[in-house]
N, C-alpha and C. Protein backbone atom coordinates (compact mmCIF):
# COMPACT_ATOMS: atom_id res chain seq x y z
N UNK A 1 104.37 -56.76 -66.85
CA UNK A 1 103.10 -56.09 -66.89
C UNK A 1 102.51 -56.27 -68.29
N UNK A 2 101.27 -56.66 -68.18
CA UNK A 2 100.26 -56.68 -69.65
C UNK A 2 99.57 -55.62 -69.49
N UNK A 3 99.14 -54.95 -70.99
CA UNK A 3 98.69 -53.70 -71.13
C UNK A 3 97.89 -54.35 -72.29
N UNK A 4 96.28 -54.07 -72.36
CA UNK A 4 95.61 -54.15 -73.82
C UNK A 4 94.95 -52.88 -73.74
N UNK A 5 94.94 -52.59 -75.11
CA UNK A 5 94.08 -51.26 -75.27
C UNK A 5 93.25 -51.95 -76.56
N UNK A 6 92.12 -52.23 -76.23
CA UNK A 6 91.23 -52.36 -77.39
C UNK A 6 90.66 -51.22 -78.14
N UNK A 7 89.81 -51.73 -79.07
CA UNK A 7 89.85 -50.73 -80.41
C UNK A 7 88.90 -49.94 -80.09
N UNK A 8 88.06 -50.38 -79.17
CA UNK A 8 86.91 -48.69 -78.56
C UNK A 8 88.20 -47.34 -77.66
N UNK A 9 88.96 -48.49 -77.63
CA UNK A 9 89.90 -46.76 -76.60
C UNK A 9 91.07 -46.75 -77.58
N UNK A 10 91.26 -47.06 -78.92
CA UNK A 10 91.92 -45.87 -79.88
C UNK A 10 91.58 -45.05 -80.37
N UNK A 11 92.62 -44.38 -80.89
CA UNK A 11 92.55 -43.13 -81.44
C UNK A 11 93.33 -42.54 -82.05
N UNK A 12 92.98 -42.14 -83.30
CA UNK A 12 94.34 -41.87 -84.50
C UNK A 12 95.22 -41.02 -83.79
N UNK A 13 95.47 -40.31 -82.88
CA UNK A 13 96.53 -39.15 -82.27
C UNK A 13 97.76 -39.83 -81.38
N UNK A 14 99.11 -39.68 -82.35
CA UNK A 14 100.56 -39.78 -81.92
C UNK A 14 101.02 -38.40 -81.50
N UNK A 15 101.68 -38.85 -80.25
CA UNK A 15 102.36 -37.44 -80.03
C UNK A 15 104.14 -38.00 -79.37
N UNK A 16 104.98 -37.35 -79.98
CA UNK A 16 106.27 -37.39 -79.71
C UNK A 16 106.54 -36.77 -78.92
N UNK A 17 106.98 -37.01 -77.43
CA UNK A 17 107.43 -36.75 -76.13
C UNK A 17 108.89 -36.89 -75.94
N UNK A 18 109.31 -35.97 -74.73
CA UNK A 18 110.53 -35.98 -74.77
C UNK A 18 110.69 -35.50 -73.21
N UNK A 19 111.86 -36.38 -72.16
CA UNK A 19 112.33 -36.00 -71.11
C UNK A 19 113.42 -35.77 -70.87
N UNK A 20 113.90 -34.84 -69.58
CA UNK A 20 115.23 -35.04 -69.06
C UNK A 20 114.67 -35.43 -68.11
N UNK A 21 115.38 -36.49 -66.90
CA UNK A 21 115.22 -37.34 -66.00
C UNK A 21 116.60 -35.77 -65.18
N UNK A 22 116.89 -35.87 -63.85
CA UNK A 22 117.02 -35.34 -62.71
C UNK A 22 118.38 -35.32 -62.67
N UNK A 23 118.89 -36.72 -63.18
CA UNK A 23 120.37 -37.36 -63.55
C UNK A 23 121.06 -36.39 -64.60
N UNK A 24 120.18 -36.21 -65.58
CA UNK A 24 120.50 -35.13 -66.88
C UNK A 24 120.07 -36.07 -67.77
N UNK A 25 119.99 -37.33 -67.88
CA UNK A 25 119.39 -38.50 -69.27
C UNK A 25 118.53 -37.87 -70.06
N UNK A 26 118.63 -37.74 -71.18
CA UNK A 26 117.28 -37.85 -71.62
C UNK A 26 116.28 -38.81 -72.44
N UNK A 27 114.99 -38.49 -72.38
CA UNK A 27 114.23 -39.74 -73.03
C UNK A 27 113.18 -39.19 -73.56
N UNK A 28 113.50 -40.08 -74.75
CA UNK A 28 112.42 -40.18 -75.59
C UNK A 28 111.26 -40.97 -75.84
N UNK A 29 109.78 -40.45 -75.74
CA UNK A 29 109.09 -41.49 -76.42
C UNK A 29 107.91 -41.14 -77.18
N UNK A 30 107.05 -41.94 -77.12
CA UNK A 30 106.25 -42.09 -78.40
C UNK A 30 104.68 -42.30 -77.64
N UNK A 31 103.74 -41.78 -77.63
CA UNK A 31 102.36 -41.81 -76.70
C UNK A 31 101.04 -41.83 -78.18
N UNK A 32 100.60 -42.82 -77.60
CA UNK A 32 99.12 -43.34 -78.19
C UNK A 32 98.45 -42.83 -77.41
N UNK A 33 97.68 -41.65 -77.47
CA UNK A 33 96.53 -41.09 -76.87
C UNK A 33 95.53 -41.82 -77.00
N UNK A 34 94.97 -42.08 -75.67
CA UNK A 34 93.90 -43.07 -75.98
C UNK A 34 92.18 -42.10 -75.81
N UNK A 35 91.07 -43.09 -76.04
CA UNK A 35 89.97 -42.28 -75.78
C UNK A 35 89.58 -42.56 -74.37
N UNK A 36 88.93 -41.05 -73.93
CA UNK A 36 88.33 -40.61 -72.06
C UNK A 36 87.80 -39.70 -72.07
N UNK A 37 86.96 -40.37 -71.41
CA UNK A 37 85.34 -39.29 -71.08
C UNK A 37 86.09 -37.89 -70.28
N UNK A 38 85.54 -37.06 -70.96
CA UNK A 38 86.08 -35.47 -70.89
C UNK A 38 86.48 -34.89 -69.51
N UNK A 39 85.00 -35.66 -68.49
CA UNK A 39 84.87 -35.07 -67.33
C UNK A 39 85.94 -36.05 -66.36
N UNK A 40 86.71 -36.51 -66.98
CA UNK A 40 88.18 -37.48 -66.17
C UNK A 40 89.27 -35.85 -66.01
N UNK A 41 88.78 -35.33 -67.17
CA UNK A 41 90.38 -33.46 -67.09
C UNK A 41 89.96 -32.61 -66.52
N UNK A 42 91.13 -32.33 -65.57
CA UNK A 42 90.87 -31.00 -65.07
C UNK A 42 90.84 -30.13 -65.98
N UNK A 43 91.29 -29.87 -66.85
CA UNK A 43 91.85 -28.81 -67.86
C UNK A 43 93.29 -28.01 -67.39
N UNK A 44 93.06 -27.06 -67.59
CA UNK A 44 95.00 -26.39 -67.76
C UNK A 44 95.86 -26.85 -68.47
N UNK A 45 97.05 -26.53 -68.11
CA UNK A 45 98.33 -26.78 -69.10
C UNK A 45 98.86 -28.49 -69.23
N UNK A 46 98.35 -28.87 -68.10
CA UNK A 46 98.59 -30.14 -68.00
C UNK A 46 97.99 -31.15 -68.82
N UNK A 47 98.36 -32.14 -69.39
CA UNK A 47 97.61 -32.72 -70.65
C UNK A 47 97.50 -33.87 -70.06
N UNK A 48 96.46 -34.63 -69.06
CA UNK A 48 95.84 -35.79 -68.48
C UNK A 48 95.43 -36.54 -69.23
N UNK A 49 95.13 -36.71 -70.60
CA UNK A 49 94.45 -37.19 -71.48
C UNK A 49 95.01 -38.97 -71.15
N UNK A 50 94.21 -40.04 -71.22
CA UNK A 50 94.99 -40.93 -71.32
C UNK A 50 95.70 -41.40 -72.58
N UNK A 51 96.40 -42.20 -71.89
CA UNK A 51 98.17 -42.67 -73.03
C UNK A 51 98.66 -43.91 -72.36
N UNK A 52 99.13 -44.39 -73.95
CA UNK A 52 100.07 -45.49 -73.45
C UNK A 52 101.81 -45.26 -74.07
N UNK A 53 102.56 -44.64 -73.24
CA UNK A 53 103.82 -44.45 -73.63
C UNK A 53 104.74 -45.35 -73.17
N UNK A 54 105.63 -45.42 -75.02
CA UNK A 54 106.57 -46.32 -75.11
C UNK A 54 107.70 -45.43 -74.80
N UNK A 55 109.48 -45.40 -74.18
CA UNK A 55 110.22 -44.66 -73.56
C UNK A 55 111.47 -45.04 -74.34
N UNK A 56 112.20 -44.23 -74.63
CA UNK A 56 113.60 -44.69 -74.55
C UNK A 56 114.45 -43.98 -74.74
N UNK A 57 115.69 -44.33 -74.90
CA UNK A 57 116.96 -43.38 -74.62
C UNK A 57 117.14 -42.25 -75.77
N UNK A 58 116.68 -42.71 -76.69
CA UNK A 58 117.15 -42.38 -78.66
C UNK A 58 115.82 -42.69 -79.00
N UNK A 59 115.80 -41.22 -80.31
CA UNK A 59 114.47 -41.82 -81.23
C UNK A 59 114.90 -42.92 -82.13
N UNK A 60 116.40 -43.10 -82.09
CA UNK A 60 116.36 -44.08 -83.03
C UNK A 60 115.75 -45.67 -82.35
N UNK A 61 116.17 -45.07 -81.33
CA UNK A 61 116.24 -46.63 -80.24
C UNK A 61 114.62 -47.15 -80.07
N UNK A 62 113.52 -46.06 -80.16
CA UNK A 62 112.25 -46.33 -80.19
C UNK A 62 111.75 -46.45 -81.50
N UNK A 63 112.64 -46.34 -82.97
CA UNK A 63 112.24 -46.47 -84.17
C UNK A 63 112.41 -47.63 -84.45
N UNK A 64 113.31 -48.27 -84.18
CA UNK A 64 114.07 -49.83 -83.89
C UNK A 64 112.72 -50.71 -83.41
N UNK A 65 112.53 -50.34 -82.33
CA UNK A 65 111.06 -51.00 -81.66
C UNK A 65 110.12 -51.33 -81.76
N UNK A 66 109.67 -49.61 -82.78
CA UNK A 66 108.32 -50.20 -83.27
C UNK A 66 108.53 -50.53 -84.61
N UNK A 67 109.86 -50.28 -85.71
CA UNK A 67 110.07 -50.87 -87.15
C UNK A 67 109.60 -52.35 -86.88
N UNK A 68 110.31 -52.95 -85.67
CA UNK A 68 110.48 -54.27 -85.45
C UNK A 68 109.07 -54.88 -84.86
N UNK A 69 107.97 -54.04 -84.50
CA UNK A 69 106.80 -54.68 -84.35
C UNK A 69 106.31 -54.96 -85.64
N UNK A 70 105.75 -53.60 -86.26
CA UNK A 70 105.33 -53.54 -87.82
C UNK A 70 106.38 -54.76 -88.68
N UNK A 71 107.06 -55.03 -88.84
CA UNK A 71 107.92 -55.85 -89.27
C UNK A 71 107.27 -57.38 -89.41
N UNK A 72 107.19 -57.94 -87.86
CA UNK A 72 106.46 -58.60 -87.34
C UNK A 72 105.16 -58.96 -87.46
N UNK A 73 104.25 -57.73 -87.33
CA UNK A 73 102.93 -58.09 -88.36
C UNK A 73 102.53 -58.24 -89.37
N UNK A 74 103.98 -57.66 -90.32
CA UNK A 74 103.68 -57.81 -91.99
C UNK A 74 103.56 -59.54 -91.83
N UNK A 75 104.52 -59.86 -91.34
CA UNK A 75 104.79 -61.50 -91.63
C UNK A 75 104.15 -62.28 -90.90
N UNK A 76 103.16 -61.54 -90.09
CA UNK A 76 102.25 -63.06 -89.37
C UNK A 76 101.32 -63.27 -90.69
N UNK A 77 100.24 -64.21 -90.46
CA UNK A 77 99.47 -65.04 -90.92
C UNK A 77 98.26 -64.37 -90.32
């Protein structure tokens, strides 16, 4: 699956998420709130906002991930 989020639907807001899956696992990840027209939310407790979340087992395991993107863009051209 390809995912682009261009620069009209960012938005400076990180939010650190966290699951237990049913099994007992838990997971961690990392959500880029993106930008959406208001009248997309119901409102309540539920936070619909759009996102693109990255998942994984360990925060270390998702620090690894994205060190290693940033990493990556220092050294392109």
């Amino acid at each position: 699956m390809k995912v682009n989020v261009y620069k009209e639907e960012q938005t400076p807001e990180v939010m650190i998420v966290h699951q237990t899956a049913k099994t007992g696992s838990a997971y961690f990840g990392v959500s880029f709130i993106l930008h959406s027209p208001k009248e997309l939310h119901q409102g309540g407790s539920d936070d619909d906002r759009s996102a693109v979340t990255f998942w994984g087992t360990s925060r270390e395991e998702l620090l690894e991930l994205l060190s290693g993107a940033v990493e990556k863009l220092q050294m392109s051209k």
